[in-house]
PDB file of N, CA and C in Angstrom:
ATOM      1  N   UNK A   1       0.818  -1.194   0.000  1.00  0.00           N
ATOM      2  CA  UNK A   1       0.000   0.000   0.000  1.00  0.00           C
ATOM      3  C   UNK A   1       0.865   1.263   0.000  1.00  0.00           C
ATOM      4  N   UNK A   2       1.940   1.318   0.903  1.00  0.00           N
ATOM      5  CA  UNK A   2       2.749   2.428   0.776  1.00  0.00           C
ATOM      6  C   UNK A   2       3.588   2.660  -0.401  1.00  0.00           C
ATOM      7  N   UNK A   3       4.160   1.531  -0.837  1.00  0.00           N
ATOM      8  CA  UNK A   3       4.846   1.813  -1.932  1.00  0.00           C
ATOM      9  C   UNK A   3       3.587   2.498  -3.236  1.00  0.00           C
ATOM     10  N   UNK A   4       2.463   1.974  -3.418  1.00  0.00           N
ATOM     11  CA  UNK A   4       1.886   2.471  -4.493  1.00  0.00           C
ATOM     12  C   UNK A   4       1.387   3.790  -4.296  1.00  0.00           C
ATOM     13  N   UNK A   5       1.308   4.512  -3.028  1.00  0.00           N
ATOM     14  CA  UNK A   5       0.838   5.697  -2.765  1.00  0.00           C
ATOM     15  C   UNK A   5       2.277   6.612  -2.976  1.00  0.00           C
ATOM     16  N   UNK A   6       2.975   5.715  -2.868  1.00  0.00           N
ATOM     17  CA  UNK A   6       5.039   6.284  -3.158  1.00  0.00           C
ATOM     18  C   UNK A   6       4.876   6.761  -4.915  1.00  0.00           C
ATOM     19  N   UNK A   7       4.468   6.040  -5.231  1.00  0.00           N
ATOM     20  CA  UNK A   7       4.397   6.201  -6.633  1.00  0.00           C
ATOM     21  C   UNK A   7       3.188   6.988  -7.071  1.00  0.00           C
ATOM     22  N   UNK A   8       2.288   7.414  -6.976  1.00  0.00           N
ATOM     23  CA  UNK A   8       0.794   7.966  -7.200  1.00  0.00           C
ATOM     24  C   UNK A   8       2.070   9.492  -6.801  1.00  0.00           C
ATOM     25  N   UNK A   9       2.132   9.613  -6.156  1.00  0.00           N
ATOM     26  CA  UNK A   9       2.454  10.791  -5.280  1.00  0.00           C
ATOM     27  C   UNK A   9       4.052  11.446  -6.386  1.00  0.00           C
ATOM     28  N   UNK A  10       4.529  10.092  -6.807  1.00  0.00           N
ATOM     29  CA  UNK A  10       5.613  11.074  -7.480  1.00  0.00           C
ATOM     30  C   UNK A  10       5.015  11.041  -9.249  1.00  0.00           C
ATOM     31  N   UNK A  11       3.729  10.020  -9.414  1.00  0.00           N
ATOM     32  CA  UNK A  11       3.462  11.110 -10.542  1.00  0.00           C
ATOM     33  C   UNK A  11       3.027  12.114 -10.495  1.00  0.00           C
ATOM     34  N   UNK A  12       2.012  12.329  -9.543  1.00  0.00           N
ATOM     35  CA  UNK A  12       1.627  13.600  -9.494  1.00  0.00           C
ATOM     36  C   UNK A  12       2.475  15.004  -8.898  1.00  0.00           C
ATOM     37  N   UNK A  13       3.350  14.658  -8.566  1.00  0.00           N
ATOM     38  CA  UNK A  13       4.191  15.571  -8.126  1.00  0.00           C
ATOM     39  C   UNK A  13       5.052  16.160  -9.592  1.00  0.00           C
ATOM     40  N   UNK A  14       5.416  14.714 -10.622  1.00  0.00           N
ATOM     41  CA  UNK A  14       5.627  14.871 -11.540  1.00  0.00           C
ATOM     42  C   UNK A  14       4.857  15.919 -12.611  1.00  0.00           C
ATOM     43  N   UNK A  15       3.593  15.726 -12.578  1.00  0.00           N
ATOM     44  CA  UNK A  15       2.539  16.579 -13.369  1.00  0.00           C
ATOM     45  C   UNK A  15       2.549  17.596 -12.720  1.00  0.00           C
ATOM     46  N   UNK A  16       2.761  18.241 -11.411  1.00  0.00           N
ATOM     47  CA  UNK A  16       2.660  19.711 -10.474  1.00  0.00           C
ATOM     48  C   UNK A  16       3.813  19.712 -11.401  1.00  0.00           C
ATOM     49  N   UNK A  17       4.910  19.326 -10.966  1.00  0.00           N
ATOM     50  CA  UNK A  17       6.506  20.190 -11.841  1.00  0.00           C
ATOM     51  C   UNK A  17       6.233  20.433 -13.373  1.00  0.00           C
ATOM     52  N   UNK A  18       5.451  19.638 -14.025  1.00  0.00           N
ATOM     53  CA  UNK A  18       5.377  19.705 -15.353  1.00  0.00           C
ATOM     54  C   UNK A  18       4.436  20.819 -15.794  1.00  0.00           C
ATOM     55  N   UNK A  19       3.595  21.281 -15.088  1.00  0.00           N
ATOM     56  CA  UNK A  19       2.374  22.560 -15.396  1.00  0.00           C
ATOM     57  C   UNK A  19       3.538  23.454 -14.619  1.00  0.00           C
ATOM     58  N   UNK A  20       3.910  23.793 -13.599  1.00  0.00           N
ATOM     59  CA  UNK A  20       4.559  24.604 -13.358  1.00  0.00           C
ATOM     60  C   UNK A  20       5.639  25.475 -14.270  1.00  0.00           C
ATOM     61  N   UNK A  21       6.547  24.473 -14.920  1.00  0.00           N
ATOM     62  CA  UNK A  21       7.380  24.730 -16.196  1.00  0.00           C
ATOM     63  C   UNK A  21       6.761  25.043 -17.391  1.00  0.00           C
ATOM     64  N   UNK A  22       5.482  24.847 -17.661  1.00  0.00           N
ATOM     65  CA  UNK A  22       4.718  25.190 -18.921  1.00  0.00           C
ATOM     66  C   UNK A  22       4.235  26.657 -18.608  1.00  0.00           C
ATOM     67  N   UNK A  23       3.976  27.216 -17.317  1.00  0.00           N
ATOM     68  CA  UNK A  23       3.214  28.144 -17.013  1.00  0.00           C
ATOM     69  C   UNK A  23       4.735  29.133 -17.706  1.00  0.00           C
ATOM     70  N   UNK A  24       5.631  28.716 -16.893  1.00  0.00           N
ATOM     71  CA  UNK A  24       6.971  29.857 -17.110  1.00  0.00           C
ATOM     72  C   UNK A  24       7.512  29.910 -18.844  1.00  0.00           C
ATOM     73  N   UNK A  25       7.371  28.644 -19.347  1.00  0.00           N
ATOM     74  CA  UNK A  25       7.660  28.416 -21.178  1.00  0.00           C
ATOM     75  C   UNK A  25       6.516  29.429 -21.347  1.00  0.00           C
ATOM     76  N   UNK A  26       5.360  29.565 -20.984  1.00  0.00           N
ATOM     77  CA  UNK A  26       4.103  30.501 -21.560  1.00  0.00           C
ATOM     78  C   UNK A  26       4.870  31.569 -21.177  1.00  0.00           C
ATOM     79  N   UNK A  27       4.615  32.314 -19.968  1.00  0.00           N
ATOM     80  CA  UNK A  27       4.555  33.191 -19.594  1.00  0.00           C
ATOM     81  C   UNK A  27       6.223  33.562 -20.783  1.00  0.00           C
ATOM     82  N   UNK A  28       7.181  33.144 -20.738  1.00  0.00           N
ATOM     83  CA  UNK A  28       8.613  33.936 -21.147  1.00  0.00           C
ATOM     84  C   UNK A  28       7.995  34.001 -22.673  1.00  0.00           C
ATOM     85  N   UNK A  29       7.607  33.157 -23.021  1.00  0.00           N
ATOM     86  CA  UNK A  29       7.107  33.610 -24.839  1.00  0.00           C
ATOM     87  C   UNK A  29       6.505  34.470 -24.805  1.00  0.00           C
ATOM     88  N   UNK A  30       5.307  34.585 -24.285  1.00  0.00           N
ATOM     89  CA  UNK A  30       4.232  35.605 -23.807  1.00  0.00           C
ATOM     90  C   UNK A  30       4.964  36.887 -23.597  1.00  0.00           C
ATOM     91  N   UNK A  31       6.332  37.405 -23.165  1.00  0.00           N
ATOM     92  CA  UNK A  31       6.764  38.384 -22.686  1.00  0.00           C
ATOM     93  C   UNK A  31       7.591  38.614 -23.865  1.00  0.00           C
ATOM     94  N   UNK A  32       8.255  37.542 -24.645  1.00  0.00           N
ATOM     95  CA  UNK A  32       8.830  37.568 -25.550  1.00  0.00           C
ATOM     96  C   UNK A  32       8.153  38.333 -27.049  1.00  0.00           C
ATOM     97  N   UNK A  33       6.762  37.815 -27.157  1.00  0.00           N
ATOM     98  CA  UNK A  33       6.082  38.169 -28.163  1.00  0.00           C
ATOM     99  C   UNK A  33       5.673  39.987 -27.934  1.00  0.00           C
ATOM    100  N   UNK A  34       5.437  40.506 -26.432  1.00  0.00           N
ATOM    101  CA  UNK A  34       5.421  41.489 -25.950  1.00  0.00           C
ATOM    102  C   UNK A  34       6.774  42.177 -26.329  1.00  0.00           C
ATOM    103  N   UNK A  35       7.886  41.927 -26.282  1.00  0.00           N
ATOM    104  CA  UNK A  35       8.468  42.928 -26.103  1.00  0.00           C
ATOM    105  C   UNK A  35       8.570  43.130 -28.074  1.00  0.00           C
ATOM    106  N   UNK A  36       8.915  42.000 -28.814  1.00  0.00           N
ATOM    107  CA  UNK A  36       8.848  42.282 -30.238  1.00  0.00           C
ATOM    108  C   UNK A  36       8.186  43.401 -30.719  1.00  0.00           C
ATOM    109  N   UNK A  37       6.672  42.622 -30.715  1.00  0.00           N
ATOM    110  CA  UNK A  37       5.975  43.061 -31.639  1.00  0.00           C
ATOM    111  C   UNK A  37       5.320  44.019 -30.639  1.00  0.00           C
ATOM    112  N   UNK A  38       4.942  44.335 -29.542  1.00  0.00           N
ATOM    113  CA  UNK A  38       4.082  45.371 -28.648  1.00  0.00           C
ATOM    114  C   UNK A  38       5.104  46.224 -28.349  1.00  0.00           C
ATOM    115  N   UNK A  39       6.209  46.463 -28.064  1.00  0.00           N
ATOM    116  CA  UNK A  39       7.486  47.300 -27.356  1.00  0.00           C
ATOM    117  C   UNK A  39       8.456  47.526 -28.160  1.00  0.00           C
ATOM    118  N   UNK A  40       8.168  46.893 -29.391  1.00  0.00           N
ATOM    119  CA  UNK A  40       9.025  47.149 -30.541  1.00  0.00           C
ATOM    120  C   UNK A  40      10.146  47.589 -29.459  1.00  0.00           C
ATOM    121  N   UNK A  41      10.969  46.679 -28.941  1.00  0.00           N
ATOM    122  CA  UNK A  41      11.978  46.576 -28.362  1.00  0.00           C
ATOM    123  C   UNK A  41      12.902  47.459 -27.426  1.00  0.00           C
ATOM    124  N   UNK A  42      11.685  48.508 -26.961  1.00  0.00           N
ATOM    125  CA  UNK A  42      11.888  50.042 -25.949  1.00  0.00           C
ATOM    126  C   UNK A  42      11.800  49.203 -24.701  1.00  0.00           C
ATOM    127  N   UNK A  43      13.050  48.846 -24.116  1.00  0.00           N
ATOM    128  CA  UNK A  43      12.544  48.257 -22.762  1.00  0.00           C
ATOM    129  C   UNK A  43      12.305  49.124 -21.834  1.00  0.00           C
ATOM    130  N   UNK A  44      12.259  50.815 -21.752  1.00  0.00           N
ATOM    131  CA  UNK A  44      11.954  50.850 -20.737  1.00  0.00           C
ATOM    132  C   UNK A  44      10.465  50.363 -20.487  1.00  0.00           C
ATOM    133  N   UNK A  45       9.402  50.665 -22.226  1.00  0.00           N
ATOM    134  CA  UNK A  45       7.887  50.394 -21.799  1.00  0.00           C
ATOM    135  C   UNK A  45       7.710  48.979 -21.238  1.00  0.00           C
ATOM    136  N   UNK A  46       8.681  48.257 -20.667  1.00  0.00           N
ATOM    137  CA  UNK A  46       8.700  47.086 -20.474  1.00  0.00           C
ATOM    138  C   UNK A  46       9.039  47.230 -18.915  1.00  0.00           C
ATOM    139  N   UNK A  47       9.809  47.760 -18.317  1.00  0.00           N
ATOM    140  CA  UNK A  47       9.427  47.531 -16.610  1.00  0.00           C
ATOM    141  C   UNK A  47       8.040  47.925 -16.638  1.00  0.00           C
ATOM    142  N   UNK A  48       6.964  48.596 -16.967  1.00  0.00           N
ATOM    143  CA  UNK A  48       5.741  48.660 -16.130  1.00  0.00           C
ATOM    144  C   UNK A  48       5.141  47.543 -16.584  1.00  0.00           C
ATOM    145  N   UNK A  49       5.322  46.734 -17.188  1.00  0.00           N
ATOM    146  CA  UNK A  49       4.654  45.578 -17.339  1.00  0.00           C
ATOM    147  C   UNK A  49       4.772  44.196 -16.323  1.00  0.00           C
ATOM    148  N   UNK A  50       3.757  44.095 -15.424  1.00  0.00           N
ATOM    149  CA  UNK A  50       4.192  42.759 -14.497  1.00  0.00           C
ATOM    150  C   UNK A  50       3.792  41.629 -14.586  1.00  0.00           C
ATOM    151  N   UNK A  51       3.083  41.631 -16.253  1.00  0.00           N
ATOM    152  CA  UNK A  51       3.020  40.391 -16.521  1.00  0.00           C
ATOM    153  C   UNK A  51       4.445  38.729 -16.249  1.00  0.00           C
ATOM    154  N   UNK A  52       5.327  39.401 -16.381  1.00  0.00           N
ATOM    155  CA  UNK A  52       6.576  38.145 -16.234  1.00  0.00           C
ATOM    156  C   UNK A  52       6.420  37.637 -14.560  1.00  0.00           C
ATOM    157  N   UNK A  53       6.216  39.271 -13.842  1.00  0.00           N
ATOM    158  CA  UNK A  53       6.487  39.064 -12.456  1.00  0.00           C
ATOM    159  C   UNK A  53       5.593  37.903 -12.073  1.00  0.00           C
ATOM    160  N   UNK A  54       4.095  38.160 -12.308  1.00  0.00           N
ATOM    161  CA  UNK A  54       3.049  37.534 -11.931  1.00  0.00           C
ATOM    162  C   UNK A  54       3.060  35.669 -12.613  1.00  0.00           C
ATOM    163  N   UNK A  55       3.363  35.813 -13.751  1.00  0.00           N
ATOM    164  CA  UNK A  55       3.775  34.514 -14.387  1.00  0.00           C
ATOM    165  C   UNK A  55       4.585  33.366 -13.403  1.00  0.00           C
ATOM    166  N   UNK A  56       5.820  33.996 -12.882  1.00  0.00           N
ATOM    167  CA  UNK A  56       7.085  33.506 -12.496  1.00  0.00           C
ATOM    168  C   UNK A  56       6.674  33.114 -11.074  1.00  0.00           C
ATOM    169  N   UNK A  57       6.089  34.025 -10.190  1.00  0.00           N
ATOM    170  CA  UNK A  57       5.277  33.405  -9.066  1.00  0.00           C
ATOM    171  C   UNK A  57       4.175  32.741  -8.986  1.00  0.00           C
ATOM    172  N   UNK A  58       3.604  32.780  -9.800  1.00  0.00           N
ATOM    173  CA  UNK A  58       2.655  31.864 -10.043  1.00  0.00           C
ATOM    174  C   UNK A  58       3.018  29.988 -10.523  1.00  0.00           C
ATOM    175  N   UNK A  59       3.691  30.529 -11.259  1.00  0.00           N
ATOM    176  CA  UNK A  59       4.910  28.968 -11.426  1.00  0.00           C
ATOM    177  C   UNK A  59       5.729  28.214 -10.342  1.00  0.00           C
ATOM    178  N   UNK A  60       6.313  29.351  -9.888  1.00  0.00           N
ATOM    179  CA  UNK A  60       7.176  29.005  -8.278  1.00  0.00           C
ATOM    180  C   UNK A  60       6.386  28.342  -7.465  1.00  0.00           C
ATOM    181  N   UNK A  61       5.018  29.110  -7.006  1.00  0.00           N
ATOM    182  CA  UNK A  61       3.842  28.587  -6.295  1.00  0.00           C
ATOM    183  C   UNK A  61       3.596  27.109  -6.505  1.00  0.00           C
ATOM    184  N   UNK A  62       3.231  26.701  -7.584  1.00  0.00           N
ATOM    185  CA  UNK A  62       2.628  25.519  -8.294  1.00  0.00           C
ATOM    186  C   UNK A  62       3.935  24.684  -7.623  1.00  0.00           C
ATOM    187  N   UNK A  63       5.177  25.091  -8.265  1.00  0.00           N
ATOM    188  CA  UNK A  63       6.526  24.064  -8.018  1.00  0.00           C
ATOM    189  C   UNK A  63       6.749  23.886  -6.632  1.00  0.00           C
ATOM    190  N   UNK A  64       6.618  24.813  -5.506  1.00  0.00           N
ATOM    191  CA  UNK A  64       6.801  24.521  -4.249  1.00  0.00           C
ATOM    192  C   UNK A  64       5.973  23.813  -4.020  1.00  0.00           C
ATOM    193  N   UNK A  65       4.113  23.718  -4.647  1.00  0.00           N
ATOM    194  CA  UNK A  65       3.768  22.618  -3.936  1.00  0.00           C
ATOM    195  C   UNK A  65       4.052  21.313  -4.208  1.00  0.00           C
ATOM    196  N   UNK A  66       4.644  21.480  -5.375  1.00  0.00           N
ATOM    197  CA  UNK A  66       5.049  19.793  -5.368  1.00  0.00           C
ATOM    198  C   UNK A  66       6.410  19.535  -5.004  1.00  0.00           C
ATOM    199  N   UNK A  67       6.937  19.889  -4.494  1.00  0.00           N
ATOM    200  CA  UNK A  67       8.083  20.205  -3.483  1.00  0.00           C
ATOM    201  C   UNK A  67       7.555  19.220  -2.160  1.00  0.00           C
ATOM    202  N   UNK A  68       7.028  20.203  -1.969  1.00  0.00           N
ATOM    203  CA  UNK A  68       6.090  19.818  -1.091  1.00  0.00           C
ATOM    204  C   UNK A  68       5.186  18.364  -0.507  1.00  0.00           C
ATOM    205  N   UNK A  69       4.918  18.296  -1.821  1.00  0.00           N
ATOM    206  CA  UNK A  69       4.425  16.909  -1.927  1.00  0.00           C
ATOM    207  C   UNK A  69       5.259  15.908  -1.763  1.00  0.00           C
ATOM    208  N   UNK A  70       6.125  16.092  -2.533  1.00  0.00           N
ATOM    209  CA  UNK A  70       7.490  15.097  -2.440  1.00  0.00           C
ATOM    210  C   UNK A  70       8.026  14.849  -1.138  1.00  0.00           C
ATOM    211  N   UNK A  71       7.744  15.582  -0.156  1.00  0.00           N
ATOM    212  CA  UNK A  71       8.316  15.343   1.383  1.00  0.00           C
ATOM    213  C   UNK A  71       7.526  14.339   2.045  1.00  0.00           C
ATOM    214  N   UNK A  72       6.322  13.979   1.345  1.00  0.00           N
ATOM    215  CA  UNK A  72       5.624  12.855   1.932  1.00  0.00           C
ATOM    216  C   UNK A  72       6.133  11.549   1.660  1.00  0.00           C
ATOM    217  N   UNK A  73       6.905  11.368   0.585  1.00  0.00           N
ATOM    218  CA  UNK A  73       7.222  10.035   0.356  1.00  0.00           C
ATOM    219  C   UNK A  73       8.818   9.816   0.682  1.00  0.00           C
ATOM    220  N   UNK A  74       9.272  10.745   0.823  1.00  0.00           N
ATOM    221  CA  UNK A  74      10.717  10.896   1.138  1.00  0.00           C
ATOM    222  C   UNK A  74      11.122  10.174   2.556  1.00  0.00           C
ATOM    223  N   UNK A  75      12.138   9.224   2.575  1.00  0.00           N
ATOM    224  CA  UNK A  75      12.197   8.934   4.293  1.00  0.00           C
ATOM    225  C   UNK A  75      14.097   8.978   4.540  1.00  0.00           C
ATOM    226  N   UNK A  76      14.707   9.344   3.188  1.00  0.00           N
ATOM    227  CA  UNK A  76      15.900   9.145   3.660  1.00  0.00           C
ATOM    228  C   UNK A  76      15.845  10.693   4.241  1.00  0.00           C
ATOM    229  N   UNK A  77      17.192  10.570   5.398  1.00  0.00           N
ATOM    230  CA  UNK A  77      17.030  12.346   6.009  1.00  0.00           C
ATOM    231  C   UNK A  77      18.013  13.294   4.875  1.00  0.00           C
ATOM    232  N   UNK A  78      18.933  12.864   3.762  1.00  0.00           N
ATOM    233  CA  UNK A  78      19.454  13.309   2.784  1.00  0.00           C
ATOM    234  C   UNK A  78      18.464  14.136   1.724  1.00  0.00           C
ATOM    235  N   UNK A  79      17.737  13.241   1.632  1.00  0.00           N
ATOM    236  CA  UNK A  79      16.790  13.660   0.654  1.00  0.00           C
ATOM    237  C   UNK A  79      15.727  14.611   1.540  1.00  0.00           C
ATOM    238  N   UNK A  80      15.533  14.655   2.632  1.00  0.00           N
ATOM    239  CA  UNK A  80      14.429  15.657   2.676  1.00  0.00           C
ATOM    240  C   UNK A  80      15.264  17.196   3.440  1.00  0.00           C
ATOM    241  N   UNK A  81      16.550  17.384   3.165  1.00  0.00           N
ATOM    242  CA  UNK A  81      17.702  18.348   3.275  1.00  0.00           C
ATOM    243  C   UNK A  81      17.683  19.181   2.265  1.00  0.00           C
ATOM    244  N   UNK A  82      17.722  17.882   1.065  1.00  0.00           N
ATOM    245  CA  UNK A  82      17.686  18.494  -0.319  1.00  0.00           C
ATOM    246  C   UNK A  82      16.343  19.462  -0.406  1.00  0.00           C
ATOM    247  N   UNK A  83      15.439  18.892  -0.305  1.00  0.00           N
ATOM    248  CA  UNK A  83      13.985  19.064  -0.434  1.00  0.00           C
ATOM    249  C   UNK A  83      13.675  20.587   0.495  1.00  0.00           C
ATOM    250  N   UNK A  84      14.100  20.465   1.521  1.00  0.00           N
ATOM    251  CA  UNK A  84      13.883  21.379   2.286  1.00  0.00           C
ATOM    252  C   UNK A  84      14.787  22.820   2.259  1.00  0.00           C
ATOM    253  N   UNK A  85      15.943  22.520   1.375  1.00  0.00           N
ATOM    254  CA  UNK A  85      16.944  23.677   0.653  1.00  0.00           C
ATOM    255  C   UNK A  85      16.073  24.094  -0.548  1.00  0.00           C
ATOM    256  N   UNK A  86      15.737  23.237  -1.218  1.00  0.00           N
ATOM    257  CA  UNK A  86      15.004  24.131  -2.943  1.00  0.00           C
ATOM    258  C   UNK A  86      13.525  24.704  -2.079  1.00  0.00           C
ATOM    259  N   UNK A  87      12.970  24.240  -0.801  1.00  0.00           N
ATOM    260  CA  UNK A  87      11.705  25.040  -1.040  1.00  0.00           C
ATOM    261  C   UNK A  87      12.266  26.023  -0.037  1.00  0.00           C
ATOM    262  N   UNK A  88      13.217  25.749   0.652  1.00  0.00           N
ATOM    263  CA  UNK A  88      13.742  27.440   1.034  1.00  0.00           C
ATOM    264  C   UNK A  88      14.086  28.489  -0.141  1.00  0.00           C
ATOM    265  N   UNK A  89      15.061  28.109  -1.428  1.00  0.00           N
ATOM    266  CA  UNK A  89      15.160  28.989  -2.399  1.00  0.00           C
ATOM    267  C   UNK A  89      14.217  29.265  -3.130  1.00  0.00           C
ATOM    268  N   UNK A  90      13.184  28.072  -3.422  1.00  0.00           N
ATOM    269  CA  UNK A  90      11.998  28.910  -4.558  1.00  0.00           C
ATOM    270  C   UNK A  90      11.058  29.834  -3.011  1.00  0.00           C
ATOM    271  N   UNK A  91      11.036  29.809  -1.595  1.00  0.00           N
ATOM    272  CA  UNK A  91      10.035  30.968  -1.449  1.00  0.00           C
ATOM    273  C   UNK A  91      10.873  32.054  -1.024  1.00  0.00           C
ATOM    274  N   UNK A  92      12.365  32.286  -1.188  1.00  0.00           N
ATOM    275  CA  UNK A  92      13.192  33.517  -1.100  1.00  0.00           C
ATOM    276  C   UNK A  92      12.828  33.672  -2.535  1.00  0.00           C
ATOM    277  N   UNK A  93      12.647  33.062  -3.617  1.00  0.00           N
ATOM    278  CA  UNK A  93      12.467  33.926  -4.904  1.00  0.00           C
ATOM    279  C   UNK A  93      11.412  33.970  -5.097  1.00  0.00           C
ATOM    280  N   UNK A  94      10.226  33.352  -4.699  1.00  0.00           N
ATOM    281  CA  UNK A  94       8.960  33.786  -4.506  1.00  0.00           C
ATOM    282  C   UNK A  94       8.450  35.055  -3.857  1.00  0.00           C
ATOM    283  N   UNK A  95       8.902  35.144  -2.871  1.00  0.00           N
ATOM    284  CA  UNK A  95       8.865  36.398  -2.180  1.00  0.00           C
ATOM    285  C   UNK A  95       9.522  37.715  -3.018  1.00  0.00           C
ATOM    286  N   UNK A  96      10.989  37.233  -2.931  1.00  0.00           N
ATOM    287  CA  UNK A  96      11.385  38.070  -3.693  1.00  0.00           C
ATOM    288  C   UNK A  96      10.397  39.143  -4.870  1.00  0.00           C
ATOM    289  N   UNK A  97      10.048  38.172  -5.887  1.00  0.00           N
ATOM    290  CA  UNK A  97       9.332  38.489  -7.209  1.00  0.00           C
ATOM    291  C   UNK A  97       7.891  38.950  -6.411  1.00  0.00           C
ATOM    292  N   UNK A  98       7.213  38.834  -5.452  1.00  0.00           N
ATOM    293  CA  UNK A  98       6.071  39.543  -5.002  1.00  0.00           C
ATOM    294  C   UNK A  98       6.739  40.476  -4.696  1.00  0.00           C
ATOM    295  N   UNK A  99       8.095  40.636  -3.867  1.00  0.00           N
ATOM    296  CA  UNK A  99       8.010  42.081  -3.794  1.00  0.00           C
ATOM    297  C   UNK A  99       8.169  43.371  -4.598  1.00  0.00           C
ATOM    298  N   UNK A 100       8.858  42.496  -5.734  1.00  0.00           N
ATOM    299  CA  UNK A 100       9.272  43.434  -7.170  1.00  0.00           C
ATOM    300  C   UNK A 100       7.862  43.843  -7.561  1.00  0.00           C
ATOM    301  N   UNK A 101       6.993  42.541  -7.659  1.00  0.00           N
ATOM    302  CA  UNK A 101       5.528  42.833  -8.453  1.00  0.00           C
ATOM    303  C   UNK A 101       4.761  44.062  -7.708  1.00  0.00           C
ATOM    304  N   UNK A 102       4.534  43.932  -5.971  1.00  0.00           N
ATOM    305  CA  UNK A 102       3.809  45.118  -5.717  1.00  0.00           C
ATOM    306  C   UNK A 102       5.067  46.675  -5.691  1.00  0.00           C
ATOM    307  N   UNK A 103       6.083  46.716  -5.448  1.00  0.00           N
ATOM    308  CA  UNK A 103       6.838  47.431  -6.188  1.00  0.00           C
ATOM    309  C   UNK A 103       6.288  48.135  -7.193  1.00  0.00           C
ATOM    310  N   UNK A 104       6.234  47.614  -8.419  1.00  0.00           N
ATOM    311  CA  UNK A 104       5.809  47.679 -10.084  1.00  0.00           C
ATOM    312  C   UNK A 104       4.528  48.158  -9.422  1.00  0.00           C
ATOM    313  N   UNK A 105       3.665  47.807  -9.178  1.00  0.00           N
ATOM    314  CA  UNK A 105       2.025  48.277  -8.821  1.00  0.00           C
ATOM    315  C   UNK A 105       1.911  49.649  -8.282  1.00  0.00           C
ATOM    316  N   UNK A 106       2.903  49.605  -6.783  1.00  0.00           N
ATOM    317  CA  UNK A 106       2.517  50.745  -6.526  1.00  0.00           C
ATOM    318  C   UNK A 106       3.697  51.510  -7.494  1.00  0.00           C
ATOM    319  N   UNK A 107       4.225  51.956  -8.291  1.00  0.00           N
ATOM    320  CA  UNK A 107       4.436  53.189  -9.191  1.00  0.00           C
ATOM    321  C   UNK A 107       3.870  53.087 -10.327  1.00  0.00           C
ATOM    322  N   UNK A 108       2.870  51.920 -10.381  1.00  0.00           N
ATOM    323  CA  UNK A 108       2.035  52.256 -11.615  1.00  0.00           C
ATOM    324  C   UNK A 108       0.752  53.197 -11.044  1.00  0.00           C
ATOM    325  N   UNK A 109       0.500  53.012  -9.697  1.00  0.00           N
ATOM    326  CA  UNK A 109      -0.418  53.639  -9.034  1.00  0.00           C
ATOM    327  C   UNK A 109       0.103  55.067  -9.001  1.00  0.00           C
ATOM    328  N   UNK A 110       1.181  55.733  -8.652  1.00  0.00           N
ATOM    329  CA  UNK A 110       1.781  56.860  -8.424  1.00  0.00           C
ATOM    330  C   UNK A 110       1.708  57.761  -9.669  1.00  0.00           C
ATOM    331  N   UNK A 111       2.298  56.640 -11.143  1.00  0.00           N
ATOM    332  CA  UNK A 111       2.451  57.762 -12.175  1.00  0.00           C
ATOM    333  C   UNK A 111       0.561  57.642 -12.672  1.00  0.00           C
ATOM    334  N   UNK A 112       0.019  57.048 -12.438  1.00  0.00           N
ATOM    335  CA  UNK A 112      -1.193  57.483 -12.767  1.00  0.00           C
ATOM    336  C   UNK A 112      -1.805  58.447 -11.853  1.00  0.00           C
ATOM    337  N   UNK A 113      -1.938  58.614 -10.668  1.00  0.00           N
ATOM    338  CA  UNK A 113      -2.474  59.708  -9.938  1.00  0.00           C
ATOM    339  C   UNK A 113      -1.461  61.107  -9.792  1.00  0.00           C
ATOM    340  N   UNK A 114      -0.251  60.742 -10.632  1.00  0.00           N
ATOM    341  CA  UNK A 114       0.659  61.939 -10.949  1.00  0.00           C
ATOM    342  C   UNK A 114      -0.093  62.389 -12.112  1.00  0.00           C
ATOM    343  N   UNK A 115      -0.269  61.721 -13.620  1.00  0.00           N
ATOM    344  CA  UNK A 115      -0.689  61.684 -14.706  1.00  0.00           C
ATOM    345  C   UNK A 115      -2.124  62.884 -14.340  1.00  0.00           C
ATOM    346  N   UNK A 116      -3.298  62.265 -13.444  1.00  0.00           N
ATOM    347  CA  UNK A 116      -4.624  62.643 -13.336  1.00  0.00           C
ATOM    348  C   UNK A 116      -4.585  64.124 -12.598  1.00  0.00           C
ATOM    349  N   UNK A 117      -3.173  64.494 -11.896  1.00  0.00           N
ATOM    350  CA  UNK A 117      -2.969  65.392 -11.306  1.00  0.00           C
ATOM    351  C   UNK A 117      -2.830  67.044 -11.873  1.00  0.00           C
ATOM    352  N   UNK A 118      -1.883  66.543 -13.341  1.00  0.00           N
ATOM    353  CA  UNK A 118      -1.299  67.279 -14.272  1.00  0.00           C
ATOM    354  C   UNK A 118      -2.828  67.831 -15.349  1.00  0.00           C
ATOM    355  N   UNK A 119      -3.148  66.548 -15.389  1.00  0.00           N
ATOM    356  CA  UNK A 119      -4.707  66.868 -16.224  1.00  0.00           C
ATOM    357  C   UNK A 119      -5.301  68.159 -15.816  1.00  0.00           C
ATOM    358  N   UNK A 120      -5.680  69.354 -17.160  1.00  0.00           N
ATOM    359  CA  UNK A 120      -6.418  70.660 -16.656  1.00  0.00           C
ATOM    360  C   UNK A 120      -8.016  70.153 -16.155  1.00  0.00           C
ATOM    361  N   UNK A 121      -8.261  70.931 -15.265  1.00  0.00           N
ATOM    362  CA  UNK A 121      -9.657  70.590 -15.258  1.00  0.00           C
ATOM    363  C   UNK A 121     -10.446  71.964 -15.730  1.00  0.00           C
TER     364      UNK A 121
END
């Protein structure tokens, strides 16, 4: 019984890692096709965009939980060292990238109520 729940658990952990990596292949094309053909290649119009930010944590998210998952079937103490180092680094870069993203938000908030400020009435 345990061994087959050993295995259930690392396909599906398998399929969490595998949508996780598709979200980030989307999201970098997605940013890619943005900067071409929408930014015709002006990066600055490209920091106010947080589409990548939001992508990349959203991916991280997905991957820590199957991180996560994986600690259930794990019993050597090597392996759950390992395990317990990558989900320390993906939520320092998880975090990280939320903090860039509300960053990005609030000065998109600023130059617009700068923008509405300048407006004659």
């Amino acid at each position: 019984m345990k061994e087959s729940i050993a295995i259930l658990i690392e396909y599906v952990a398998t399929f969490i890692e595998l949508c996780g990596v598709f979200i980030i292949i989307v999201t970098v094309l997605k940013e890619l096709y943005n900067i071409i053909f929408k930014y015709k290649f002006q990066m600055k119009d490209t920091e106010r965009d947080t589409t990548v930010n939001q992508g990349l944590a959203s991916a991280l998210e997905i991957l820590l939980g199957a991180e996560i998952l994986k600690t259930v079937i794990y019993r050597d103490m090597m392996q759950l060292v390992e395990v317990g180092a990558l989900i320390l680094i993906r939520v320092f870069i998880t975090i990280l990238i939320h903090w860039e993203l509300n960053h990005k938000i609030k000065e998109q908030e600023v130059q617009s109520f700068d923008e509405e400020e300048k407006k004659p009435q």
